[in-house]
Protein backbone atom coordinates (compact mmCIF):
# COMPACT_ATOMS: atom_id res chain seq x y z
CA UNK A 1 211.07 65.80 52.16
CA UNK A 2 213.85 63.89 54.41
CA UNK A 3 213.30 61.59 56.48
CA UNK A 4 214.68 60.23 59.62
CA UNK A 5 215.76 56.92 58.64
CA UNK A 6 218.69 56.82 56.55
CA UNK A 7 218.47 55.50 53.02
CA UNK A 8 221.00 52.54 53.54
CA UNK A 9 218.97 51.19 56.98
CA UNK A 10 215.61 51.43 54.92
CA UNK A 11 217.57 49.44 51.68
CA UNK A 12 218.23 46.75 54.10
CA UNK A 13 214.93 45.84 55.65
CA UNK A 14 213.03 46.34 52.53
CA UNK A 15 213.40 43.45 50.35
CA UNK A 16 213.08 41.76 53.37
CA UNK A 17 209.93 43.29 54.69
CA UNK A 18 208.35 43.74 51.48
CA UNK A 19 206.90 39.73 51.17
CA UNK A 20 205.93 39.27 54.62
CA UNK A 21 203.78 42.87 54.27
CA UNK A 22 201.71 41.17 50.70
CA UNK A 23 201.93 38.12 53.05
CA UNK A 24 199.75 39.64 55.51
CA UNK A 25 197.75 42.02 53.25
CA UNK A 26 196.77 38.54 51.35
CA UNK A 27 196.10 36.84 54.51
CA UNK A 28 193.60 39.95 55.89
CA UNK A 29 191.57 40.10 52.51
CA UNK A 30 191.19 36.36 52.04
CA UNK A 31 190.81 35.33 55.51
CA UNK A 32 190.21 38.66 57.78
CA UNK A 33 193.40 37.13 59.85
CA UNK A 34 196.66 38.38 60.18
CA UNK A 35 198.83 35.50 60.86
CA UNK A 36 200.90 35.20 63.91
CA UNK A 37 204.04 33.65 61.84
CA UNK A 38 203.65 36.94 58.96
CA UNK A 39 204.05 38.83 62.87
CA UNK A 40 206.84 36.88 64.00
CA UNK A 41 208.42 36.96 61.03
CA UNK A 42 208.13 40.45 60.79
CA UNK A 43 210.33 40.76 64.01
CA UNK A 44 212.41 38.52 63.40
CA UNK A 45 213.64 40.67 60.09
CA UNK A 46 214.07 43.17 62.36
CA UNK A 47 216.22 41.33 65.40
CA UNK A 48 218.77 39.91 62.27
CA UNK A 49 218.72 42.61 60.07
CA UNK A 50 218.84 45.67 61.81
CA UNK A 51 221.72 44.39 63.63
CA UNK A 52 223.11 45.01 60.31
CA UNK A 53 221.21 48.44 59.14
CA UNK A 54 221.57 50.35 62.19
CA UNK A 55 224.08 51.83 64.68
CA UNK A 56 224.36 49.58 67.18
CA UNK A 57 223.61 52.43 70.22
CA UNK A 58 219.85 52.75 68.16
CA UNK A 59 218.95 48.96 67.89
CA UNK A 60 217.84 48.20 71.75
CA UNK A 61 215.73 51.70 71.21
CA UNK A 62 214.02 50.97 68.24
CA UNK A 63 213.37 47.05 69.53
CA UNK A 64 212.10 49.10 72.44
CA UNK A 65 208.83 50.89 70.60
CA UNK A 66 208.15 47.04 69.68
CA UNK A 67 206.88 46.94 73.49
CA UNK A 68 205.58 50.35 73.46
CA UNK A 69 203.41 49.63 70.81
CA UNK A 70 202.43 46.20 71.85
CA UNK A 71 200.83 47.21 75.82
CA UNK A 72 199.32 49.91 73.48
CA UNK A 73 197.76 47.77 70.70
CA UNK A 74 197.03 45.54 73.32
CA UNK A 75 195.05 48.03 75.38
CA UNK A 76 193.49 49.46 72.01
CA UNK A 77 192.37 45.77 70.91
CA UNK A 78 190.39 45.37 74.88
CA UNK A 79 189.15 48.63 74.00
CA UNK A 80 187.81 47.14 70.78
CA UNK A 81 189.17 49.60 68.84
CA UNK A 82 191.46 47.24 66.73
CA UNK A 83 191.87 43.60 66.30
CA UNK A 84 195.07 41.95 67.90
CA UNK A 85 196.38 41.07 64.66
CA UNK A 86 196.26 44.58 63.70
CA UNK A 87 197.89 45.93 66.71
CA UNK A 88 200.24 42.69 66.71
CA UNK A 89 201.67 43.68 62.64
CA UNK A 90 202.05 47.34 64.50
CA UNK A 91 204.12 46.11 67.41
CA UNK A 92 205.84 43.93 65.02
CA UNK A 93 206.82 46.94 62.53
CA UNK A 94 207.44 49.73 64.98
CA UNK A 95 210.80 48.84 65.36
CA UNK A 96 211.07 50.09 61.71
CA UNK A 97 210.54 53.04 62.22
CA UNK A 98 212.64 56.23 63.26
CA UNK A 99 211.34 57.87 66.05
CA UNK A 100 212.04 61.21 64.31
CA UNK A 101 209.79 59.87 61.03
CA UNK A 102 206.40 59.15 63.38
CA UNK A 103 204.62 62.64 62.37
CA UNK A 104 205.41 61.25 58.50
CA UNK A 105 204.46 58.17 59.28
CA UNK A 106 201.30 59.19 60.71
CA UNK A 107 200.26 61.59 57.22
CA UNK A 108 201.68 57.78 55.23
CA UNK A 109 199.18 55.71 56.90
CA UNK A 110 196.12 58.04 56.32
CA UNK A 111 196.88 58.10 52.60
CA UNK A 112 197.73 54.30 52.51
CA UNK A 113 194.24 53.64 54.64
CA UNK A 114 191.93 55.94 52.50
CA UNK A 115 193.73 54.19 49.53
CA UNK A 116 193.47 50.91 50.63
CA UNK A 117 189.53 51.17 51.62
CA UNK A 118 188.60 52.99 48.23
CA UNK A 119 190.52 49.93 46.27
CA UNK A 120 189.08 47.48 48.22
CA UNK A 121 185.36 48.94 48.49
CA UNK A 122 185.36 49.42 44.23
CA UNK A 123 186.84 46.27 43.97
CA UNK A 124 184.17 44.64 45.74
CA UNK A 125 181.33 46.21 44.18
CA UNK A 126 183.21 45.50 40.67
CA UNK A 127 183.22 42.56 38.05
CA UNK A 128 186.91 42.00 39.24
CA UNK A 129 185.66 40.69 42.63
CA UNK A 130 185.39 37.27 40.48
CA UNK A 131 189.20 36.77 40.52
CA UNK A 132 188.89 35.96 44.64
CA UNK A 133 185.30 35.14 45.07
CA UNK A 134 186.10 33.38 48.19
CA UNK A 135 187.68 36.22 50.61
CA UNK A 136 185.78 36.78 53.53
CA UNK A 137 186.96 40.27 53.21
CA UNK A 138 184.38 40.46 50.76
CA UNK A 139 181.14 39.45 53.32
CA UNK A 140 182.41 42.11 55.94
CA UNK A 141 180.33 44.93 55.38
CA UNK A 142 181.43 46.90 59.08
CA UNK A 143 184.95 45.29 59.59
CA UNK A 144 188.05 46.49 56.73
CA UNK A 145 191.45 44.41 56.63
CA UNK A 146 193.36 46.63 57.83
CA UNK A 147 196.51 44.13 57.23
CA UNK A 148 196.43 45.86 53.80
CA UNK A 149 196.72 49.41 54.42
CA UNK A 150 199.26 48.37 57.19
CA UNK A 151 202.08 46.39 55.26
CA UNK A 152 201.38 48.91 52.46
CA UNK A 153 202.34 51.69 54.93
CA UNK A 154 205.42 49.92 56.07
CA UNK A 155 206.10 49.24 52.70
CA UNK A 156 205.65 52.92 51.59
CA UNK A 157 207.70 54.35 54.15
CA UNK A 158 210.82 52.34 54.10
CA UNK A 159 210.24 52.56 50.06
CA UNK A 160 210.45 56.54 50.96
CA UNK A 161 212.80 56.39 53.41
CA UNK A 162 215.36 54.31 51.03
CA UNK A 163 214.69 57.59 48.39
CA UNK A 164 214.07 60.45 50.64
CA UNK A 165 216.05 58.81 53.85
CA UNK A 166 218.84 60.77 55.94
């Protein structure tokens, strides 16, 4: 497996990206929230840092799927299929992302997501729901927080890309 990104771009973002992604899979299992600041953050990382990680002709494209990907979280959250903190952490972390890596990326987030939902469901339904007896993630029986399987993707792939990157 290679991936798009090159090892050395995803080395830079991810100790930087790595807290703010448990920040906001935290946030989504003890409050169902995704916090604006974890979003800002988030792009902020990637307006300092990438300036850094990437070729200068690639940054303005890659800050580019950032508004891509907001319009379409935006239209997805009217459409009620997501909640605008979801689609904001996607808008926030597209810029991530290599273009060339989105088919990957795609096959990443099912395996995080069916992860994330078996861990959380057996946690819940487990004695070791005790150690956060207060998350509201806990009292959603139809919503998931999907601010969990969505840093852990991010985190996945530029923990990939930094192994398996061009």
């Amino acid at each position: 497996m290679t991936l798009t990104i090159t090892a050395s771009s995803a080395l830079w973002f991810l100790p930087f990206v790595l807290p703010v992604c448990a920040w906001v899979a935290w946030t989504d299992l003890s409050r169902m929230k995704i916090p604006n600041t974890a979003v800002l953050t988030l792009a902020g990382i990637f307006m300092v840092v990438g300036l850094m990680a990437l070729p200068l002709a690639e940054y303005p494209w890659r800050l580019s799927h950032l508004a891509v990907m907001l319009v379409a979280g935006v239209i997805a959250n009217a459409a009620g299929l997501m909640g605008a903190g979801d689609a904001k952490f996607i808008a926030a972390a597209s810029p991530f992302v290599a273009l060339g890596d989105a088919a990957a990326l795609s096959l990443m987030f099912a395996a995080t997501l069916l992860a994330a939902f078996a861990t959380h469901r057996i946690i819940m339904h487990s004695r070791l729901r005790r150690m956060a007896p207060d998350w509201k993630s806990w009292s959603e029986s139809k919503k998931f927080p999907m601010g969990f399987a969505l840093g852990g993707t991010l985190v996945l792939y530029l923990s990939l890309g930094a192994i398996y990157g061009a």
